[in-house]
C-alpha atoms as a PDB file:
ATOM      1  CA  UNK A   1       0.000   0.000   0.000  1.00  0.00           C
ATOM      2  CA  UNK A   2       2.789   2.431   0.721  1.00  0.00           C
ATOM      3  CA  UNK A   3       4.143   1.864  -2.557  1.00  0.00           C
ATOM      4  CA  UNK A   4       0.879   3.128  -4.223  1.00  0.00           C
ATOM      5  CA  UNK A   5       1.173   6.559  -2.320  1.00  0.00           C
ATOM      6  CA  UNK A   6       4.864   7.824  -2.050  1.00  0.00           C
ATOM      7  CA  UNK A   7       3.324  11.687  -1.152  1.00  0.00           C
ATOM      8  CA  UNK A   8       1.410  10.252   2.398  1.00  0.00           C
ATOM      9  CA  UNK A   9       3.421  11.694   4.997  1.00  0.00           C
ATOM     10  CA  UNK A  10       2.215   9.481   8.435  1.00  0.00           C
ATOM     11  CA  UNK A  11       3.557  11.407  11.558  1.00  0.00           C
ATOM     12  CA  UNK A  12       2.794  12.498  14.877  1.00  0.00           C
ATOM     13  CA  UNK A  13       0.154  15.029  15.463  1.00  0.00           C
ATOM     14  CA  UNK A  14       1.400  18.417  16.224  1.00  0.00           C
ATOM     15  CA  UNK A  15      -1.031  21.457  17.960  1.00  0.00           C
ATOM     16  CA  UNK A  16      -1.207  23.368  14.387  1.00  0.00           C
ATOM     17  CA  UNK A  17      -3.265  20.446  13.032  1.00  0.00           C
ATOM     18  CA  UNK A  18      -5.957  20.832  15.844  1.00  0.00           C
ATOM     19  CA  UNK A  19      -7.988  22.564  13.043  1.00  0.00           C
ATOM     20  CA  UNK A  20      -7.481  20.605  10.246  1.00  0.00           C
ATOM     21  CA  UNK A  21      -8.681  17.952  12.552  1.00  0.00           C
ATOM     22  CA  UNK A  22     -11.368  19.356  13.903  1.00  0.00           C
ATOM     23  CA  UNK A  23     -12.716  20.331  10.589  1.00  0.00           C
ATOM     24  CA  UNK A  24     -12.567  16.505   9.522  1.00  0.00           C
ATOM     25  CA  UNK A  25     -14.539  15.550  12.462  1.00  0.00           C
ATOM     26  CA  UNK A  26     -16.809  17.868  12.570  1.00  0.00           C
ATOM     27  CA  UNK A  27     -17.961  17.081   8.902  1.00  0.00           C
ATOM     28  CA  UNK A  28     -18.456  13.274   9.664  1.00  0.00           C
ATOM     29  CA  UNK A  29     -22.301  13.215   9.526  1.00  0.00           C
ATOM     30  CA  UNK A  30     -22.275   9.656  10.874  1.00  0.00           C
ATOM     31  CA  UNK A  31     -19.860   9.797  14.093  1.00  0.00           C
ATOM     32  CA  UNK A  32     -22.504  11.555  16.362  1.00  0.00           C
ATOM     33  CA  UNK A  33     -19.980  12.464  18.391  1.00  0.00           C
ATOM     34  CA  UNK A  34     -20.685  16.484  18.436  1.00  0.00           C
ATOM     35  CA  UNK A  35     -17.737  18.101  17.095  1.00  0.00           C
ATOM     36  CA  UNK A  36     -18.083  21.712  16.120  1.00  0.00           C
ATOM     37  CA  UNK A  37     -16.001  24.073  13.837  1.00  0.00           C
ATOM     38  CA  UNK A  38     -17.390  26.711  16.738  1.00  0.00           C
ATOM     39  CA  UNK A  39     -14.860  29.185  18.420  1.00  0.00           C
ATOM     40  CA  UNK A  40     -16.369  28.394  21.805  1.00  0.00           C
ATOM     41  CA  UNK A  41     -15.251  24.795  21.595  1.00  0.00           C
ATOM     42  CA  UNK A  42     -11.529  24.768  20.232  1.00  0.00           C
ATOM     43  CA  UNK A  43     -10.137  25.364  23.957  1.00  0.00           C
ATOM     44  CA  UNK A  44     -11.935  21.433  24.122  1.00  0.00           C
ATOM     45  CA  UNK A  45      -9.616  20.166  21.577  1.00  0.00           C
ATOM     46  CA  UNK A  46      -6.684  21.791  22.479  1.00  0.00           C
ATOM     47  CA  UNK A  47      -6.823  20.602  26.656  1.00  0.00           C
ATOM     48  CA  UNK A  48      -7.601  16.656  25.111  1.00  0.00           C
ATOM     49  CA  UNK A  49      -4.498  17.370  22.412  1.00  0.00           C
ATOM     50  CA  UNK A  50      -2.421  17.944  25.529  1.00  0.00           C
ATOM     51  CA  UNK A  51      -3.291  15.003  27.005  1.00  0.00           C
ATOM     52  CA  UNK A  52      -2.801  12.916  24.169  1.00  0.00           C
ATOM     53  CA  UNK A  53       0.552  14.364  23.778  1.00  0.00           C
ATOM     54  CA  UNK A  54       1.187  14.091  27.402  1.00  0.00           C
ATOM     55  CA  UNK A  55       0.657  10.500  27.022  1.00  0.00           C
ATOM     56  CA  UNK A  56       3.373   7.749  26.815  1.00  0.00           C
ATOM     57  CA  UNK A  57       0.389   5.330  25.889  1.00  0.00           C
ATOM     58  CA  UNK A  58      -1.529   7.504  23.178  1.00  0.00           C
ATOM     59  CA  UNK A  59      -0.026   9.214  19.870  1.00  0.00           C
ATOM     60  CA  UNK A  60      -2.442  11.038  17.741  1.00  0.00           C
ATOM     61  CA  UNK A  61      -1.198  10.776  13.959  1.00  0.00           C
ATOM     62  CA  UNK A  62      -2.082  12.541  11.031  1.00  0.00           C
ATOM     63  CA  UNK A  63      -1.494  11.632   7.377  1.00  0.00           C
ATOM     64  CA  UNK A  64      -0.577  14.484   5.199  1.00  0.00           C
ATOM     65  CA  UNK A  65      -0.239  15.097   1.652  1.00  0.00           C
ATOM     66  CA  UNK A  66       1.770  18.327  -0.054  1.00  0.00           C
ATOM     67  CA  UNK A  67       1.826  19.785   3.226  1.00  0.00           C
ATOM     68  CA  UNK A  68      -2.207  19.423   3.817  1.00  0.00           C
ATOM     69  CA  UNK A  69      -3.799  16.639   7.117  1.00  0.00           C
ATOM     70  CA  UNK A  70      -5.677  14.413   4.714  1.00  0.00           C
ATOM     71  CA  UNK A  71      -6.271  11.422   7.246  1.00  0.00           C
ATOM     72  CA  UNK A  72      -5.735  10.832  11.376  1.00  0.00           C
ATOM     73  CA  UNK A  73      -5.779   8.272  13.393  1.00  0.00           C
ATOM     74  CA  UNK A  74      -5.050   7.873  17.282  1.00  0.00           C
ATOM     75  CA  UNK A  75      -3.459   5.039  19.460  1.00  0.00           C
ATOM     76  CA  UNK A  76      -3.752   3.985  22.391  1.00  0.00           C
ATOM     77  CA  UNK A  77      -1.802   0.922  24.070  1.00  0.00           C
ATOM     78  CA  UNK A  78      -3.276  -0.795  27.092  1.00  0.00           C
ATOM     79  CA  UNK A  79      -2.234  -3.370  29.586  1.00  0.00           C
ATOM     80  CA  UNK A  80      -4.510  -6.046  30.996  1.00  0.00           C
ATOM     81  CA  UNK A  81      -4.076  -8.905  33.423  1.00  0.00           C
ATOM     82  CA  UNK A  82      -5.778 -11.500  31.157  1.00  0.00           C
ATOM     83  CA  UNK A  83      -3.797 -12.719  28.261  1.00  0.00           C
ATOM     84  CA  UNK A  84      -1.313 -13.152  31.276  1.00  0.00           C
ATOM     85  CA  UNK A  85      -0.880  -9.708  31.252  1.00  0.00           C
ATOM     86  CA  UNK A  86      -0.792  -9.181  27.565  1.00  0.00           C
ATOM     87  CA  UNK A  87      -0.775  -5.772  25.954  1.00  0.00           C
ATOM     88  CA  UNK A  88      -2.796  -4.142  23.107  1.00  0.00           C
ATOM     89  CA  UNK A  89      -3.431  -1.389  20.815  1.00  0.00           C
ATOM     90  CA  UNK A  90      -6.382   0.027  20.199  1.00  0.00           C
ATOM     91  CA  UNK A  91      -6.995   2.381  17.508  1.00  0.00           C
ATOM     92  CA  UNK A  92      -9.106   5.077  17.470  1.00  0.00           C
ATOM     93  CA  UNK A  93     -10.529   7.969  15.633  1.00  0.00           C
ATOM     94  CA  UNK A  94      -9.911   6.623  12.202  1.00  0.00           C
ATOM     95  CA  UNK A  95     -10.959   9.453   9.584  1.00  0.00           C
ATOM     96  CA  UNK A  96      -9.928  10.558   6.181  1.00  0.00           C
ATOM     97  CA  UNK A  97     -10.809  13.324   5.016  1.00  0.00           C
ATOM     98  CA  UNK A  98     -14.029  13.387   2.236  1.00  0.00           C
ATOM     99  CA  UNK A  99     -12.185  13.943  -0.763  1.00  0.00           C
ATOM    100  CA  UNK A 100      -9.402  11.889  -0.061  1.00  0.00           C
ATOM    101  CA  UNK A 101     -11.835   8.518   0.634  1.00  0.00           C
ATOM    102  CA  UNK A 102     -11.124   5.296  -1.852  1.00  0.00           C
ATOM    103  CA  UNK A 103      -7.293   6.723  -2.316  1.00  0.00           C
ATOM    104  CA  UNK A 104      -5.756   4.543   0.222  1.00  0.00           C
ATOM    105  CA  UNK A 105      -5.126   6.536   2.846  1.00  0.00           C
ATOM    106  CA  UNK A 106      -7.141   4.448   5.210  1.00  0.00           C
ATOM    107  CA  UNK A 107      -5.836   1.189   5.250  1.00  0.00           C
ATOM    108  CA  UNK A 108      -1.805   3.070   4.688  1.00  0.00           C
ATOM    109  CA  UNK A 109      -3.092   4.379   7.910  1.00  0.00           C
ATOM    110  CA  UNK A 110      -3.648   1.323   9.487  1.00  0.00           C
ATOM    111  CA  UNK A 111      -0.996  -0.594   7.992  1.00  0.00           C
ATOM    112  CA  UNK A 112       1.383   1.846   9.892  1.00  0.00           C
ATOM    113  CA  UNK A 113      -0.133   1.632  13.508  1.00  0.00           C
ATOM    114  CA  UNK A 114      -0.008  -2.570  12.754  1.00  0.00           C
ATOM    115  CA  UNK A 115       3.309  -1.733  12.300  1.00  0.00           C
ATOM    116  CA  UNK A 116       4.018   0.174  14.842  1.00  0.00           C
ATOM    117  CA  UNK A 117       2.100  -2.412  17.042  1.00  0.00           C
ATOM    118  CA  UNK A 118       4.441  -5.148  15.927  1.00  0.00           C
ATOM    119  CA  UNK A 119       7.301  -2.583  16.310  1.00  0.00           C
ATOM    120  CA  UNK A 120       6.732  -2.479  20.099  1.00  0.00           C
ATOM    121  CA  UNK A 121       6.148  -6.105  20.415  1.00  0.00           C
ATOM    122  CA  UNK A 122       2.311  -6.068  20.969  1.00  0.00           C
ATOM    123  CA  UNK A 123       0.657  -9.273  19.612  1.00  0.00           C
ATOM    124  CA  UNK A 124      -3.062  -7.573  19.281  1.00  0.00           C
ATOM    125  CA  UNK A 125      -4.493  -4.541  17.823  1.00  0.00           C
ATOM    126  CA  UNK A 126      -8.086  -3.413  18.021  1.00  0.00           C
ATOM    127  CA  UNK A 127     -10.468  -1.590  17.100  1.00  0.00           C
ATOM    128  CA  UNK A 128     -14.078  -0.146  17.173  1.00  0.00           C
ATOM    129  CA  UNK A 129     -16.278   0.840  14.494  1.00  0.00           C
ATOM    130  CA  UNK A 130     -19.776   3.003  14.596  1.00  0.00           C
ATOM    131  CA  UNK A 131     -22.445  -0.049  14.177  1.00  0.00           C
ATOM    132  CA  UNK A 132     -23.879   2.298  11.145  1.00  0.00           C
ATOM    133  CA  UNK A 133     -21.070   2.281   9.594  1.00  0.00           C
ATOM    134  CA  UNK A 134     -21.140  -0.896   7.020  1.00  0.00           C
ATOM    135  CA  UNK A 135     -18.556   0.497   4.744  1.00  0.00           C
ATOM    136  CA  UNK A 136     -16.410   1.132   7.208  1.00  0.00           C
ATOM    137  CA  UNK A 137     -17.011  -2.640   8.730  1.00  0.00           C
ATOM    138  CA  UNK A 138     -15.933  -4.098   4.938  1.00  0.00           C
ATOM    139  CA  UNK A 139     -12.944  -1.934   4.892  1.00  0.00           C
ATOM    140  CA  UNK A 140     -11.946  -3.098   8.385  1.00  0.00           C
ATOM    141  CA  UNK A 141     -12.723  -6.626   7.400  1.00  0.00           C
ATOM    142  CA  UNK A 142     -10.818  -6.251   4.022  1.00  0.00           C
ATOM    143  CA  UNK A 143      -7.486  -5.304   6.170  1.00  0.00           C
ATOM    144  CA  UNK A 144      -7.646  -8.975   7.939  1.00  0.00           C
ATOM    145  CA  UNK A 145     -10.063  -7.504  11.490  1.00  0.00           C
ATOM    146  CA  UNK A 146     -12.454 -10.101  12.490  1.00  0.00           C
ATOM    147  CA  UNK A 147     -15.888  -8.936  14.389  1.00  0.00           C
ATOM    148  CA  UNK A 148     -15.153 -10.342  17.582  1.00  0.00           C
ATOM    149  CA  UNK A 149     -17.192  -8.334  20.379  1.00  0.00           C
ATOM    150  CA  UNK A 150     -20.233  -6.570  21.017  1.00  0.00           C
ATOM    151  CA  UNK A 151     -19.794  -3.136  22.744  1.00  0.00           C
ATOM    152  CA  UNK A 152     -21.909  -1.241  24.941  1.00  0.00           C
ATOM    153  CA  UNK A 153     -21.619   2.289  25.631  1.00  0.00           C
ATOM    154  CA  UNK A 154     -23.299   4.633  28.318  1.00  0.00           C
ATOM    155  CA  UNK A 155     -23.507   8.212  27.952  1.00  0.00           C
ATOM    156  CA  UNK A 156     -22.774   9.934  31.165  1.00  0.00           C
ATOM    157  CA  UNK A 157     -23.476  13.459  30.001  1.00  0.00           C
END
């Protein structure tokens, strides 16, 4: 896959994205999750982008193309006492940007935080999907992820 697109820059996220992020997320019509181009809200983003960068278990990536965030991604490693105390990544956030969807950015994206999995010697990534989200699910599936779990969530606020 990298081979196919030479210009896709993956790298850590740096604060100067925050709005090129934001901008992606707040144009997915799907996530629900209630992200807003608004003034009012940036100081949100910024205080969770220093926690993710405060982090030695979370990176927030971005994939970028002539100097533009096309994609993003964010990781998160965990620890757990079953597995006999296996570790695993979970990945998080996945979103490319509109016009860039069916390029490949996506699954170069996820080919690199596999790799960086297997870099740090974690047998297991991970990760969630909207249950809406059926193209999503066949890309996901496509890249070798199995549906394994049902997930519950509970809205606190």
């Amino acid at each position: 896959m990298a081979a196919e697109l030479p210009d896709i820059l993956i790298r850590p996220a740096r604060r100067e994205d925050l709005p090129a992020l934001v901008a992606m997320f707040a144009a997915d019509a799907l996530g629900g999750h209630g992200d807003t181009m608004e003034a009012e809200a940036f100081p949100d983003y910024v205080r969770a982008f220093a926690v993710i960068e405060a982090s030695p278990d979370q990176t927030l990536y971005v994939a970028e193309r002539g100097g533009e965030v096309v994609g993003t991604f964010q990781t998160m490693v965990t620890t757990s006492l079953t597995g006999r105390g296996s570790a695993a990544m979970i990945i998080e956030a996945v979103q490319t940007r509109a016009d860039m969807r069916g390029q490949g950015v996506g699954g170069l994206m996820i080919e690199f935080a596999i790799a960086e999995a297997k870099g740090r010697g974690i047998g297991r990534v991970a990760l969630t999907s909207n249950a809406i989200r059926k193209d999503a699910h066949r890309f996901y599936e496509r890249l070798g992820f199995k549906p394994s779990h049902l997930g519950f969530k509970m809205a606190l606020k």
